[in-house]
N, C-alpha and C. Protein backbone atom coordinates (compact mmCIF):
# COMPACT_ATOMS: atom_id res chain seq x y z
N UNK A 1 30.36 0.91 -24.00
CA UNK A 1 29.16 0.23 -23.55
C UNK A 1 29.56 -0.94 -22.67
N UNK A 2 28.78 -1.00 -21.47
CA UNK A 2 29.11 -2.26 -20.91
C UNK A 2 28.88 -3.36 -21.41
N UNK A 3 29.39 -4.49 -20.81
CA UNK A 3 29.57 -5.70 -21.71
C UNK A 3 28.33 -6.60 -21.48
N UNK A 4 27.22 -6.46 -22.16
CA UNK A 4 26.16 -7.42 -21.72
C UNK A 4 26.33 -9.11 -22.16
N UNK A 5 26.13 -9.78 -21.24
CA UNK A 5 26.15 -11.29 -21.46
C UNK A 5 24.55 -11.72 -21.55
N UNK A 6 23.79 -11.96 -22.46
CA UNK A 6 22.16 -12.51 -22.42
C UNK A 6 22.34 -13.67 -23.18
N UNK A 7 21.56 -14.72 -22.78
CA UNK A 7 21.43 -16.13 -23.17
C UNK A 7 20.51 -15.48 -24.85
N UNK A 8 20.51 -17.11 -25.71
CA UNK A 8 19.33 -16.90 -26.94
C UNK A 8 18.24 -16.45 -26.65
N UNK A 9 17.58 -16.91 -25.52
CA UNK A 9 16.15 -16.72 -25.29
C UNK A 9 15.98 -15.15 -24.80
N UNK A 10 16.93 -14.83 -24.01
CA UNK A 10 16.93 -13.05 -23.66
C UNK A 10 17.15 -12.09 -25.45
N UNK A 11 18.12 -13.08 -26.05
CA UNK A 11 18.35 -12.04 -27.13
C UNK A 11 17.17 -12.38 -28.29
N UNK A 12 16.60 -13.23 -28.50
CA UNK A 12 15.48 -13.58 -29.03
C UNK A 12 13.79 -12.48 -28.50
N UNK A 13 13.56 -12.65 -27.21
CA UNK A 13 12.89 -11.89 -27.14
C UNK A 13 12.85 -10.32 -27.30
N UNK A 14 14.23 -9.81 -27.19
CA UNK A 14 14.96 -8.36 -27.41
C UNK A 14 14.37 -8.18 -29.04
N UNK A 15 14.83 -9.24 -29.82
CA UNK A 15 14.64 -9.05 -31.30
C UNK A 15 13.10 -8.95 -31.22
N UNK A 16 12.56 -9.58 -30.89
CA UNK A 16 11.13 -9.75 -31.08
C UNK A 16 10.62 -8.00 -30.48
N UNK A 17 10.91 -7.39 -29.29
CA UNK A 17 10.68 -6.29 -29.27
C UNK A 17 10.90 -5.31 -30.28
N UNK A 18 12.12 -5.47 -30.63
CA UNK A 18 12.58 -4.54 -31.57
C UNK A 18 11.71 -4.42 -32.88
N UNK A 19 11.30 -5.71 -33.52
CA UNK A 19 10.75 -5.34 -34.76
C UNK A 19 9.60 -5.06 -34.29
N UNK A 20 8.64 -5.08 -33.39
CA UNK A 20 7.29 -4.77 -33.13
C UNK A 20 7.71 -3.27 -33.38
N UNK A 21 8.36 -2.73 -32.36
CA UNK A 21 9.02 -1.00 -32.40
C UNK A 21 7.74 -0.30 -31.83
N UNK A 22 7.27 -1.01 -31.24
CA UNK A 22 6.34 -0.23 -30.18
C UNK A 22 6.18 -0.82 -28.72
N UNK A 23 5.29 -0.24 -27.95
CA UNK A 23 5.08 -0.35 -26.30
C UNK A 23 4.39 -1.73 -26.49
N UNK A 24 4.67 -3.03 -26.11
CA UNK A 24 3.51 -4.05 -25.67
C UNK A 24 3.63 -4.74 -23.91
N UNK A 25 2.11 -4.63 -24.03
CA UNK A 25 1.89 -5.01 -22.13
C UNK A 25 2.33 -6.90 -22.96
N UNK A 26 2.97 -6.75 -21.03
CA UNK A 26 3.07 -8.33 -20.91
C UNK A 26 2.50 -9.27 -22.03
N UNK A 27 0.68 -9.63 -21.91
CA UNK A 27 0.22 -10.34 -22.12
C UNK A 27 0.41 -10.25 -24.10
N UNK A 28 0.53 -8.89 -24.66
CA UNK A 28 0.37 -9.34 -25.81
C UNK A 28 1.96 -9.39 -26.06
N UNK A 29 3.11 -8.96 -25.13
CA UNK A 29 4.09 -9.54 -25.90
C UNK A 29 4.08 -11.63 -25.56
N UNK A 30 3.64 -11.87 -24.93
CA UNK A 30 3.59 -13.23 -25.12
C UNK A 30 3.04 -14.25 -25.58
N UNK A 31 1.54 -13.77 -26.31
CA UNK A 31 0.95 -14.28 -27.36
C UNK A 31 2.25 -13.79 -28.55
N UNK A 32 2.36 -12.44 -28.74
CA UNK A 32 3.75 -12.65 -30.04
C UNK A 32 4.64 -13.86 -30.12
N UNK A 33 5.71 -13.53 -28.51
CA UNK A 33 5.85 -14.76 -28.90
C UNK A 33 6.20 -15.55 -28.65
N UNK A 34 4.99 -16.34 -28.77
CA UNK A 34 4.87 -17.96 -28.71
C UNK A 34 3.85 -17.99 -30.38
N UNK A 35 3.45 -16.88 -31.32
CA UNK A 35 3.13 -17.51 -32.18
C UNK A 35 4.54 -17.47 -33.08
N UNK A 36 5.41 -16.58 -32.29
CA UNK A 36 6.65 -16.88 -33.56
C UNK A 36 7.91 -17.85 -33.07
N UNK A 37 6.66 -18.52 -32.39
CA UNK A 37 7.91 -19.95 -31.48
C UNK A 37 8.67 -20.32 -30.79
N UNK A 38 8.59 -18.88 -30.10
CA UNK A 38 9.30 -19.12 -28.50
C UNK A 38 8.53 -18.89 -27.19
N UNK A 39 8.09 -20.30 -27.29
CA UNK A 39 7.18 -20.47 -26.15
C UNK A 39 7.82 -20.90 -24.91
N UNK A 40 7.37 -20.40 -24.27
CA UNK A 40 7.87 -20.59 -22.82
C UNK A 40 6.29 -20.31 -21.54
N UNK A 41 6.84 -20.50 -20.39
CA UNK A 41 5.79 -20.50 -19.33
C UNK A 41 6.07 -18.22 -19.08
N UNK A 42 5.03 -17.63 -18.72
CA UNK A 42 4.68 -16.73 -17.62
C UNK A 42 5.99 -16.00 -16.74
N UNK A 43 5.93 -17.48 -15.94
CA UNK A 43 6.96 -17.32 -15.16
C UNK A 43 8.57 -16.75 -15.78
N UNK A 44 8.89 -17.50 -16.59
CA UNK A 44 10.20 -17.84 -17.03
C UNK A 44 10.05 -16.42 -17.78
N UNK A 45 9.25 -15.93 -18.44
CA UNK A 45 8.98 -14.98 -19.87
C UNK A 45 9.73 -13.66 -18.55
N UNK A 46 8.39 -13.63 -17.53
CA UNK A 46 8.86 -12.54 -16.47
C UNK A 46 10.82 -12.58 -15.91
N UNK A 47 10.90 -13.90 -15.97
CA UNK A 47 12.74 -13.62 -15.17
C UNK A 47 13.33 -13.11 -16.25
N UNK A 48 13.50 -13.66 -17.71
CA UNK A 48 13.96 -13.13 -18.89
C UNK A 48 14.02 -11.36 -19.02
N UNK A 49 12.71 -10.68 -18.49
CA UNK A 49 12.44 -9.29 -18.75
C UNK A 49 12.99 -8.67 -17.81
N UNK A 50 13.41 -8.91 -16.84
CA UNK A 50 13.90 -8.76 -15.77
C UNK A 50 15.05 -9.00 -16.17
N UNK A 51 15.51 -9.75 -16.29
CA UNK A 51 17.45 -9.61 -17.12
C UNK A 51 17.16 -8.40 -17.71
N UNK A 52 16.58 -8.41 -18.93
CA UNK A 52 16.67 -7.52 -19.68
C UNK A 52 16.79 -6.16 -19.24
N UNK A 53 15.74 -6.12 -18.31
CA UNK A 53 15.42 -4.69 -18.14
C UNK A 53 16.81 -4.22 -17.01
N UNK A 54 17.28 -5.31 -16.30
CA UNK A 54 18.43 -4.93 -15.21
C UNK A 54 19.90 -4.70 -16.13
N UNK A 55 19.35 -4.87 -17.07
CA UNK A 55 20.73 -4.72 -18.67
C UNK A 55 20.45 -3.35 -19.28
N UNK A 56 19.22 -2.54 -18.69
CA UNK A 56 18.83 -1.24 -19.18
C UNK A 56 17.99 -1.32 -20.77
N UNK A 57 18.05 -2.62 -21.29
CA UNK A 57 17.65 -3.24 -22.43
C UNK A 57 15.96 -2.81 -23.02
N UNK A 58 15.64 -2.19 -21.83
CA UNK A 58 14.22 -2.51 -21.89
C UNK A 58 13.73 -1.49 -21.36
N UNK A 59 12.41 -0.82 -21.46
CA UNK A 59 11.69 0.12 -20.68
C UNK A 59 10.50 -0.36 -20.59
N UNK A 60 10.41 -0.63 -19.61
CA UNK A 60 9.35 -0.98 -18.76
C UNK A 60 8.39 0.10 -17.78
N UNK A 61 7.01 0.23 -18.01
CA UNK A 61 6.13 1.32 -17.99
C UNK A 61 4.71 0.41 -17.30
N UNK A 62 4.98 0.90 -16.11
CA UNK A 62 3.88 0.20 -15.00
C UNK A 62 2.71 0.93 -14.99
N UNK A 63 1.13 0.54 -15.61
CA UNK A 63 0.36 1.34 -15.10
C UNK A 63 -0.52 0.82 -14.20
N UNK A 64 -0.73 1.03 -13.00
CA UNK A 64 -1.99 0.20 -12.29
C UNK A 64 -1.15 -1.13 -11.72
N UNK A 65 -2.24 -2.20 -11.07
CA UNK A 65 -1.18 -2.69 -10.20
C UNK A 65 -0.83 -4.12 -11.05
N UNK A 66 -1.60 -4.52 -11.93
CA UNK A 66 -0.99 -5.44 -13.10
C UNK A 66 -0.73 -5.24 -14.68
N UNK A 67 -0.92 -3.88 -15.35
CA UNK A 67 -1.04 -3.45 -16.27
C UNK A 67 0.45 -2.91 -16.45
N UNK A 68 1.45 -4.00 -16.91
CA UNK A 68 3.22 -3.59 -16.87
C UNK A 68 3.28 -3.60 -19.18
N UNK A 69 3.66 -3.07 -19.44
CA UNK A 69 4.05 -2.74 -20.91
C UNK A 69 5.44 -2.39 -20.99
N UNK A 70 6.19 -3.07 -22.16
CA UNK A 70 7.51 -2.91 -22.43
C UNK A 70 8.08 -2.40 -24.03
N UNK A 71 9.20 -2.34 -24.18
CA UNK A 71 9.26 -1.88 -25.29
C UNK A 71 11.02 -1.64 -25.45
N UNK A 72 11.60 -1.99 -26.33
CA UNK A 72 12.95 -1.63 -26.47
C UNK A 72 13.48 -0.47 -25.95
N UNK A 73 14.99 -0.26 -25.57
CA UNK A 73 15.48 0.76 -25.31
C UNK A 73 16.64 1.24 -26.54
N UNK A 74 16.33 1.42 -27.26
CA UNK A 74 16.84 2.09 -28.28
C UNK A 74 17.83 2.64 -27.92
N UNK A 75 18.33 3.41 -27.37
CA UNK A 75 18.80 4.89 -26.79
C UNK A 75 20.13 4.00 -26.32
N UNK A 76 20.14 2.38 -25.62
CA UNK A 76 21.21 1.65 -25.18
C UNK A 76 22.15 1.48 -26.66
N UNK A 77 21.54 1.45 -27.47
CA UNK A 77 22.70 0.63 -28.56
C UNK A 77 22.66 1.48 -29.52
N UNK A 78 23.96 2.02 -29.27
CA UNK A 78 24.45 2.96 -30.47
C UNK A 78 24.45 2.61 -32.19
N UNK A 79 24.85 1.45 -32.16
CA UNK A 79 24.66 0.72 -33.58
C UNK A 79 23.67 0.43 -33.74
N UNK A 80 22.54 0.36 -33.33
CA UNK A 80 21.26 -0.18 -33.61
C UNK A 80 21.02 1.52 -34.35
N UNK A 81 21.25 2.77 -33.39
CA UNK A 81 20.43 3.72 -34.05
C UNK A 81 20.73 3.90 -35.43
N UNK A 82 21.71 3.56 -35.75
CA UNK A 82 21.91 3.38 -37.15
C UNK A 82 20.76 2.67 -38.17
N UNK A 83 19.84 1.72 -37.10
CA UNK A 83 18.96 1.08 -37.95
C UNK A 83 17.84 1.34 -38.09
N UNK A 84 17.30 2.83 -37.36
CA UNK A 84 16.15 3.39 -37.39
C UNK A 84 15.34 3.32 -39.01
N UNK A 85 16.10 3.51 -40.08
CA UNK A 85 15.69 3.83 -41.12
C UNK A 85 15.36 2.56 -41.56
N UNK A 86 16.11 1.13 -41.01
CA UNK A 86 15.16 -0.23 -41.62
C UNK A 86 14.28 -0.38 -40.61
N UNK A 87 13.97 0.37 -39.37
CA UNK A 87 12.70 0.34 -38.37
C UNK A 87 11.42 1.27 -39.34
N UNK A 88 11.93 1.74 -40.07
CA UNK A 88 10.84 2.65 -41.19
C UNK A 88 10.29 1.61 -41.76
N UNK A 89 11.51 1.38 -42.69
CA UNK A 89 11.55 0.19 -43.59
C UNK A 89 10.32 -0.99 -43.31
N UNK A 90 10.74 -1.74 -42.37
CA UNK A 90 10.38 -2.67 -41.61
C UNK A 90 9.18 -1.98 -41.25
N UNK A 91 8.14 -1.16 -41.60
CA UNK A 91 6.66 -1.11 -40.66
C UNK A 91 5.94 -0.64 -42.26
N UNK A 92 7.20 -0.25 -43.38
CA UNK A 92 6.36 0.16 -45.00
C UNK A 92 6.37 -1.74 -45.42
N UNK A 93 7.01 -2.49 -45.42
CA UNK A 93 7.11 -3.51 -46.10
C UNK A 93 6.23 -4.36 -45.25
N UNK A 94 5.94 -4.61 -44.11
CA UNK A 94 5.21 -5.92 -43.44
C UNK A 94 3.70 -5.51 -43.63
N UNK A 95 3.62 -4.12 -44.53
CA UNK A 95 2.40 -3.89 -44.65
C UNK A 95 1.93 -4.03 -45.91
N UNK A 96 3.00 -4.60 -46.75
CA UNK A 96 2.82 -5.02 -48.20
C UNK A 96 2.91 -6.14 -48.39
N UNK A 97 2.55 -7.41 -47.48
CA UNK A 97 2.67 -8.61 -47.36
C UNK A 97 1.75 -9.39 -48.54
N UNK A 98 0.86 -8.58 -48.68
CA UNK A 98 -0.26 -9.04 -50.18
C UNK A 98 0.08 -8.57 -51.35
N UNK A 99 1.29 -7.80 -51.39
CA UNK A 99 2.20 -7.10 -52.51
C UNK A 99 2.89 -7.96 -52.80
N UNK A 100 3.62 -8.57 -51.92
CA UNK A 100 4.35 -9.81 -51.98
C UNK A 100 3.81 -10.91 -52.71
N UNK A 101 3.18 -11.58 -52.38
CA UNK A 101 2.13 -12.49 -51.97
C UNK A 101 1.05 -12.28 -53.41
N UNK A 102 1.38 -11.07 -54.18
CA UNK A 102 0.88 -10.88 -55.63
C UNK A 102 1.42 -11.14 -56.87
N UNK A 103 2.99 -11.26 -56.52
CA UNK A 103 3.75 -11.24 -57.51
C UNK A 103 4.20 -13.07 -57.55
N UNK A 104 4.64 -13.41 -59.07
CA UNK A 104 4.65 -14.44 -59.59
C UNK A 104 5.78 -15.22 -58.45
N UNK A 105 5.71 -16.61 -59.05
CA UNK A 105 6.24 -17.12 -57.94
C UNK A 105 8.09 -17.23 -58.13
N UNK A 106 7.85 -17.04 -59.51
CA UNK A 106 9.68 -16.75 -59.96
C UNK A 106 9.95 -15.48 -59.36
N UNK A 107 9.54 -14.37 -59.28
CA UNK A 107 9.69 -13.41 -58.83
C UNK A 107 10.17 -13.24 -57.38
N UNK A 108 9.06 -14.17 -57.07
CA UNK A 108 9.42 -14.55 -55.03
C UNK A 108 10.14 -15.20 -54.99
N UNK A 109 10.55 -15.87 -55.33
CA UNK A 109 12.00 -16.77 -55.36
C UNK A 109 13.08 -16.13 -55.36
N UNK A 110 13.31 -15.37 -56.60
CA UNK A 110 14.42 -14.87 -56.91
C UNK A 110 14.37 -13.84 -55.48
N UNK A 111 13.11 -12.61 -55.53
CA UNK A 111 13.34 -11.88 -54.13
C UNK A 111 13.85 -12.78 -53.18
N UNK A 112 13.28 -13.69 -52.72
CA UNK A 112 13.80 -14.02 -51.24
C UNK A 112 15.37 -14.35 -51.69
N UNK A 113 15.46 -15.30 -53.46
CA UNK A 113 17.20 -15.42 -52.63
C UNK A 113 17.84 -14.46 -52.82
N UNK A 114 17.62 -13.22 -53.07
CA UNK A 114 18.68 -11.94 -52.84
C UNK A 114 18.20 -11.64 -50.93
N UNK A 115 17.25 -11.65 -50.87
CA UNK A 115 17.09 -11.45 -49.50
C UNK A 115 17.96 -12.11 -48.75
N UNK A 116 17.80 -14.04 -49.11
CA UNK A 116 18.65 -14.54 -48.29
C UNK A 116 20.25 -13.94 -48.52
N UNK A 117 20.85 -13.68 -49.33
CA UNK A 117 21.99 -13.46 -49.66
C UNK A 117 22.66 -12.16 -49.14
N UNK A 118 21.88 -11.32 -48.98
CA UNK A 118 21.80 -10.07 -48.29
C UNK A 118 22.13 -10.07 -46.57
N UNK A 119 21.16 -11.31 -46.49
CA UNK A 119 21.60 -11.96 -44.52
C UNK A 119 22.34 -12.20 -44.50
N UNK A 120 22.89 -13.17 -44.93
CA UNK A 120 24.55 -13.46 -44.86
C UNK A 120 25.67 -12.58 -45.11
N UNK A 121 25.45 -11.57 -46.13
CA UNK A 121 26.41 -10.50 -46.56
C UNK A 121 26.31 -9.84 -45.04
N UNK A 122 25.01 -9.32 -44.20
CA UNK A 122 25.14 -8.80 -43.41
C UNK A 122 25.60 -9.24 -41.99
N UNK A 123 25.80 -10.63 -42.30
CA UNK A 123 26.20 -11.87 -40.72
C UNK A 123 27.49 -11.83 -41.20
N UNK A 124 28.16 -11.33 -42.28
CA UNK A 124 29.69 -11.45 -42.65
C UNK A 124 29.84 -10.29 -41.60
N UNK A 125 29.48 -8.88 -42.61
CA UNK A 125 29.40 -7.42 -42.07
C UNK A 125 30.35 -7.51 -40.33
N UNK A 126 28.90 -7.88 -40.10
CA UNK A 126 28.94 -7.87 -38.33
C UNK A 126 29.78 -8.49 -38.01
N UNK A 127 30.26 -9.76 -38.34
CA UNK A 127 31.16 -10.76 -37.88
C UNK A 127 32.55 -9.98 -37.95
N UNK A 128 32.86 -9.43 -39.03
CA UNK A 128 34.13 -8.79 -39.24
C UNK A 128 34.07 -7.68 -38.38
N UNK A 129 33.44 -6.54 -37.98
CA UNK A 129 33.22 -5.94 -37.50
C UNK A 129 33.23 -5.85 -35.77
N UNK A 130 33.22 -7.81 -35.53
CA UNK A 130 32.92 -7.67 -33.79
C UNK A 130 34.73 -8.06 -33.76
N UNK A 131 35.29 -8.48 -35.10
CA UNK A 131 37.09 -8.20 -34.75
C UNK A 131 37.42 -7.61 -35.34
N UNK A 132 37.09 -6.22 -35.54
CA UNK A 132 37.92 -4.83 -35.43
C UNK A 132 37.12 -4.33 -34.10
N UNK A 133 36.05 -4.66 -33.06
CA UNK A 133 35.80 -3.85 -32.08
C UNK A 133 34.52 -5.10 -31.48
N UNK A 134 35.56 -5.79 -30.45
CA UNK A 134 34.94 -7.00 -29.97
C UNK A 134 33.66 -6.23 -29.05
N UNK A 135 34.22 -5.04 -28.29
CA UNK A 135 33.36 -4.55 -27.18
C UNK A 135 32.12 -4.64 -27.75
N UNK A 136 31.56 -4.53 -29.27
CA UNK A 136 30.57 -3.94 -29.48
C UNK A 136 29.53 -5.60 -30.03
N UNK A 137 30.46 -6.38 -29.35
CA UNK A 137 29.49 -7.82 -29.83
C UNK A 137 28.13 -8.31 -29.96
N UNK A 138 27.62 -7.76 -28.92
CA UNK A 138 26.30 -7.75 -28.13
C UNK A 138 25.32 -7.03 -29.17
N UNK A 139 25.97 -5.86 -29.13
CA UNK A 139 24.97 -4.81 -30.48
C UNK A 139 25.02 -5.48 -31.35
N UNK A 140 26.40 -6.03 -32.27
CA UNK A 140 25.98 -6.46 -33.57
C UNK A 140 25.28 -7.73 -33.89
N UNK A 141 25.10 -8.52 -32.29
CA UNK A 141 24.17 -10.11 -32.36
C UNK A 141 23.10 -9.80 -32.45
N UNK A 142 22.78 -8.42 -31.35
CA UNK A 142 21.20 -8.47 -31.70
C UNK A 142 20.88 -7.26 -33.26
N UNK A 143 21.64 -6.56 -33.75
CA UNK A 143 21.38 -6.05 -34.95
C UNK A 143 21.05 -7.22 -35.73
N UNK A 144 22.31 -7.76 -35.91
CA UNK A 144 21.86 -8.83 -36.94
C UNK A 144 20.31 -10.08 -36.49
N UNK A 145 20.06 -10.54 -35.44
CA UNK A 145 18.66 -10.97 -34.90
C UNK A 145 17.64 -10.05 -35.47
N UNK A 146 18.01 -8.86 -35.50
CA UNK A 146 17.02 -7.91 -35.80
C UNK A 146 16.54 -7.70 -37.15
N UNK A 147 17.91 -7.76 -38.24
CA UNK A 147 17.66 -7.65 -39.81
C UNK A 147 17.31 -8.99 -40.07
N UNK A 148 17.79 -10.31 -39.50
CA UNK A 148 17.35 -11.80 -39.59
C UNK A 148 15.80 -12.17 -39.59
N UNK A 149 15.40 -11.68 -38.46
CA UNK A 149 13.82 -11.57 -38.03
C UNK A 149 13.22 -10.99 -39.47
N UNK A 150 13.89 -9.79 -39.47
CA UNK A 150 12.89 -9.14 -40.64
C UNK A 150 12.96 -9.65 -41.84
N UNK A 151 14.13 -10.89 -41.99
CA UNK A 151 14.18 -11.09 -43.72
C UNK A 151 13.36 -12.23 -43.80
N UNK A 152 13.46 -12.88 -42.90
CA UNK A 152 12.79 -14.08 -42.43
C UNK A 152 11.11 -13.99 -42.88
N UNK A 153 10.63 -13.00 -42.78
CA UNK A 153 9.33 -12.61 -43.19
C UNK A 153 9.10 -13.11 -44.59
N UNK A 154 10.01 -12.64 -45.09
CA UNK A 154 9.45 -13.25 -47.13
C UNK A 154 9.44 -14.84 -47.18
N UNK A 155 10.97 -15.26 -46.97
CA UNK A 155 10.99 -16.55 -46.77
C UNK A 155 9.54 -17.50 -46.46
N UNK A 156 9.04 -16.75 -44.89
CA UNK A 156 7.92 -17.14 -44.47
C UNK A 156 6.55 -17.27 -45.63
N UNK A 157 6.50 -16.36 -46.22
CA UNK A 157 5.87 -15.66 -47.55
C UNK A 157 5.86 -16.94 -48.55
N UNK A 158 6.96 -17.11 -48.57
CA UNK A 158 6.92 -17.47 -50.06
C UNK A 158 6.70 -19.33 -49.76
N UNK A 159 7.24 -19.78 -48.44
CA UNK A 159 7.05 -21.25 -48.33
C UNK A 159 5.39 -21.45 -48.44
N UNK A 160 4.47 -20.68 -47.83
CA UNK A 160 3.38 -20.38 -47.46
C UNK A 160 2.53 -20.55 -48.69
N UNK A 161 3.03 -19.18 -49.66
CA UNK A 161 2.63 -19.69 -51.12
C UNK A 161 3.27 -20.85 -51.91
N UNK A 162 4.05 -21.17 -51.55
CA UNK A 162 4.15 -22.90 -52.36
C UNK A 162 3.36 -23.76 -51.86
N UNK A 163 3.32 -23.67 -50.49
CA UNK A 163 2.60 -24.58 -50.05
C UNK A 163 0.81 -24.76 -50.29
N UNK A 164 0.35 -23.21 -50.96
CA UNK A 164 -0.84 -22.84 -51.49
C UNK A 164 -1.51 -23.33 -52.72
N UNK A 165 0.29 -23.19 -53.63
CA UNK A 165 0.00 -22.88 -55.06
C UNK A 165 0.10 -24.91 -55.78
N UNK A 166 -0.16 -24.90 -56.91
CA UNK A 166 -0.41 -25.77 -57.29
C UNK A 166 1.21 -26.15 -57.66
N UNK A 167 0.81 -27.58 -58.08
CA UNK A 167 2.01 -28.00 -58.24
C UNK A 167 3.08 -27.88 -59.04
N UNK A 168 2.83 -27.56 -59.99
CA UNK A 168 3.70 -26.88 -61.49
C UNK A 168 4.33 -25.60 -60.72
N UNK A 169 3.72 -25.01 -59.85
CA UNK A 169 3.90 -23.87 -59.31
C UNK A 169 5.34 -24.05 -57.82
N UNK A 170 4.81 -25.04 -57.17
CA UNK A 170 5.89 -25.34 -56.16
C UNK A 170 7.55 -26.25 -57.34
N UNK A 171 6.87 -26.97 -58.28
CA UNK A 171 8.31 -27.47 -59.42
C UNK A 171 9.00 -26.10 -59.60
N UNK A 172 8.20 -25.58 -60.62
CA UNK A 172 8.99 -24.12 -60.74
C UNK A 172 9.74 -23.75 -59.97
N UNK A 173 9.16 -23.15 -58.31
CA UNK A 173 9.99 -22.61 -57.62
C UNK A 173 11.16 -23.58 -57.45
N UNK A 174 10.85 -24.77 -57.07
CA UNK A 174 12.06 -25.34 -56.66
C UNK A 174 13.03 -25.61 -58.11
N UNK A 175 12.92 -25.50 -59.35
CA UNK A 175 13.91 -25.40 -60.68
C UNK A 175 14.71 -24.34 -60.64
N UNK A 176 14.18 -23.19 -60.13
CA UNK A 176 14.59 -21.71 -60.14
C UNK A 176 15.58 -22.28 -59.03
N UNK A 177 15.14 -22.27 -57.71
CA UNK A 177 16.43 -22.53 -56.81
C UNK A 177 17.54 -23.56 -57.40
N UNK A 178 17.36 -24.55 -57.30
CA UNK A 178 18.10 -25.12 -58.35
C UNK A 178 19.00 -24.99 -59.16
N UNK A 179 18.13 -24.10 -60.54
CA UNK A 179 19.32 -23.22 -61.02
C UNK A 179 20.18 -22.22 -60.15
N UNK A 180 20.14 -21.38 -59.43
CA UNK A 180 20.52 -20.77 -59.42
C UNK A 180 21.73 -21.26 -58.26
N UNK A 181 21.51 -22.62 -57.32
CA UNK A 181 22.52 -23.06 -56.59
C UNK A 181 23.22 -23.43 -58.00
N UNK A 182 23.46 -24.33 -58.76
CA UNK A 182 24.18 -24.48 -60.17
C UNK A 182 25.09 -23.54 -60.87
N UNK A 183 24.33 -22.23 -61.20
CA UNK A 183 25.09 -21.04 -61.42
C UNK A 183 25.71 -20.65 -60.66
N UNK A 184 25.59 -20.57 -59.50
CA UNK A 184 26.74 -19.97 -58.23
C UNK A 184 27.63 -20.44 -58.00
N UNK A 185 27.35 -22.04 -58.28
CA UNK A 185 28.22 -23.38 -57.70
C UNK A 185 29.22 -23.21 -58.86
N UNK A 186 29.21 -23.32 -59.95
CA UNK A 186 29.36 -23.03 -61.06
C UNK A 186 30.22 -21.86 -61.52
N UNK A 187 30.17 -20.48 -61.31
CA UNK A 187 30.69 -19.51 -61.11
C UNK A 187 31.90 -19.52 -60.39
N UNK A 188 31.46 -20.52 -59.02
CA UNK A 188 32.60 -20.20 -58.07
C UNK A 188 33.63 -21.34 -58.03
N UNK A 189 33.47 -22.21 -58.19
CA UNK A 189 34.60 -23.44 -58.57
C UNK A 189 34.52 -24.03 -59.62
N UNK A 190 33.54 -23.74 -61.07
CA UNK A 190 33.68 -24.83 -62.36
C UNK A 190 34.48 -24.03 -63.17
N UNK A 191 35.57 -22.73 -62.96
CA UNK A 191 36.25 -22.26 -64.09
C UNK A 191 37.68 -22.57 -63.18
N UNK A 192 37.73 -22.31 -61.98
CA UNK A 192 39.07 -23.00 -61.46
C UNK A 192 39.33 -23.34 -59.63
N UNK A 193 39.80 -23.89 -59.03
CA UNK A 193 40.03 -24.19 -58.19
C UNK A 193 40.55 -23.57 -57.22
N UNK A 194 39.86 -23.66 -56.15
CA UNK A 194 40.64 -22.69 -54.96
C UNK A 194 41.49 -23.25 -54.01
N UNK A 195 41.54 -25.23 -54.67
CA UNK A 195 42.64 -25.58 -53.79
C UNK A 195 43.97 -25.66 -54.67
C-alpha cells in the first residue's frame, strides 16, 4: 500500500466516515461532524475531502450540480476489512443505546472500564504491530480511530447518566472506579517491585 501521510483532522474525519458506514452528502456529513466536535468552516471541510479522496480514501458520488455524497473506501485498507464484522457490531450496539442506558450504574461502570481496557489492549495491538510492518501505519491509526470512536460511545453513555442520576448514584460510580484503580494498582506493584 502506498504510504499515505493525512494530518488529525483528515484522519478524524476518515473515522467519522467509517463508523457512519454509509453514503453521506456533504451537508449531513458536516452537521456529524461538528456535533462530534470537529468543527471547522465549509471551506476547509471541502480541501480535507479532497486530500482524502486524492489518497483514494474516499468515494465520492456526484449527483446533479451540488448534490456531492461520500462515504469510505473500504476496498483501500486491507486491515480494516478485517473489521467488517465490528462494522456489524457497531450498527447492532449503537442501537441499544437505551439497553445501555437501562442497566444499573455499577454495571456501566464496570462495562465501560473493560471497554476502556480493551482500547488500550487494542492501541498496544496496533502499536506492536506498526514494528513488525511499519508500511502498514496509516491502516492501523485509522483502525484504531475507528475502534476508539466506537468505544467512546459508552463512556459518552455513562458520563451522561451520572450526570442525570442522583447523587448517591454519581458516589457509587465514582467508589467503583476507585476501587478498582486500587485493585489494579495493587495487583501490579503492592506484592513486589518492578524496580
Amino acid at each position: 500500500m502506498e504510504k499515505a501521510i493525512l494530518d488529525e483532522t483528515c484522519k478524524n474525519i476518515f473515522s467519522a466516515l467509517l463508523v457512519s458506514d454509509k453514503m453521506l452528502r456533504f451537508n449531513e456529513l458536516y452537521r456529524t461532524l461538528n456535533q462530534i466536535g470537529l468543527k471547522m468552516s465549509k471551506p476547509t471541510l471541502i480541501e480535507h475531502l479532497r486530500h482524502l479522496h486524492k489518497r483514494k480514501l474516499l468515494i465520492r458520488k456526484k449527483e446533479g450540480k451540488q448534490n456531492v455524497s461520500y462515504e469510505a473506501n473500504w476496498e483501500k485498507l486491507e486491515t480494516l476489512k478485517q473489521t467488517m464484522k465490528t462494522r456489524q457490531m457497531l450498527r447492532n450496539l449503537l442501537q441499544n443505546e437505551k439497553q445501555f442506558k437501562s442497566f444499573s450504574i455499577d454495571e456501566q461502570v464496570v462495562y465501560v472500564t473493560d471497554i476502556m481496557t480493551l482500547s488500550n489492549l487494542y492501541r498496544l495491538k496496533l502499536e506492536v504491530q506498526d514494528v513488525l510492518d511499519p508500511s502498514k501505519n496509516f491502516e492501523h491509526s485509522i483502525q484504531f480511530l475507528f475502534i476508539h470512536r466506537f468505544f467512546e460511545f459508552f463512556k459518552k453513555w455513562l458520563l451522561e447518566n451520572c450526570r442525570d442520576a442522583k447523587i448517591e448514584n454519581r458516589r457509587k460510580a465514582l467508589n467503583i472506579i476507585d476501587y478498582n484503580i486500587n485493585h489494579i494498582r495493587n495487583e501490579l506493584f503492592g506484592k513486589q517491585s518492578l524496580t
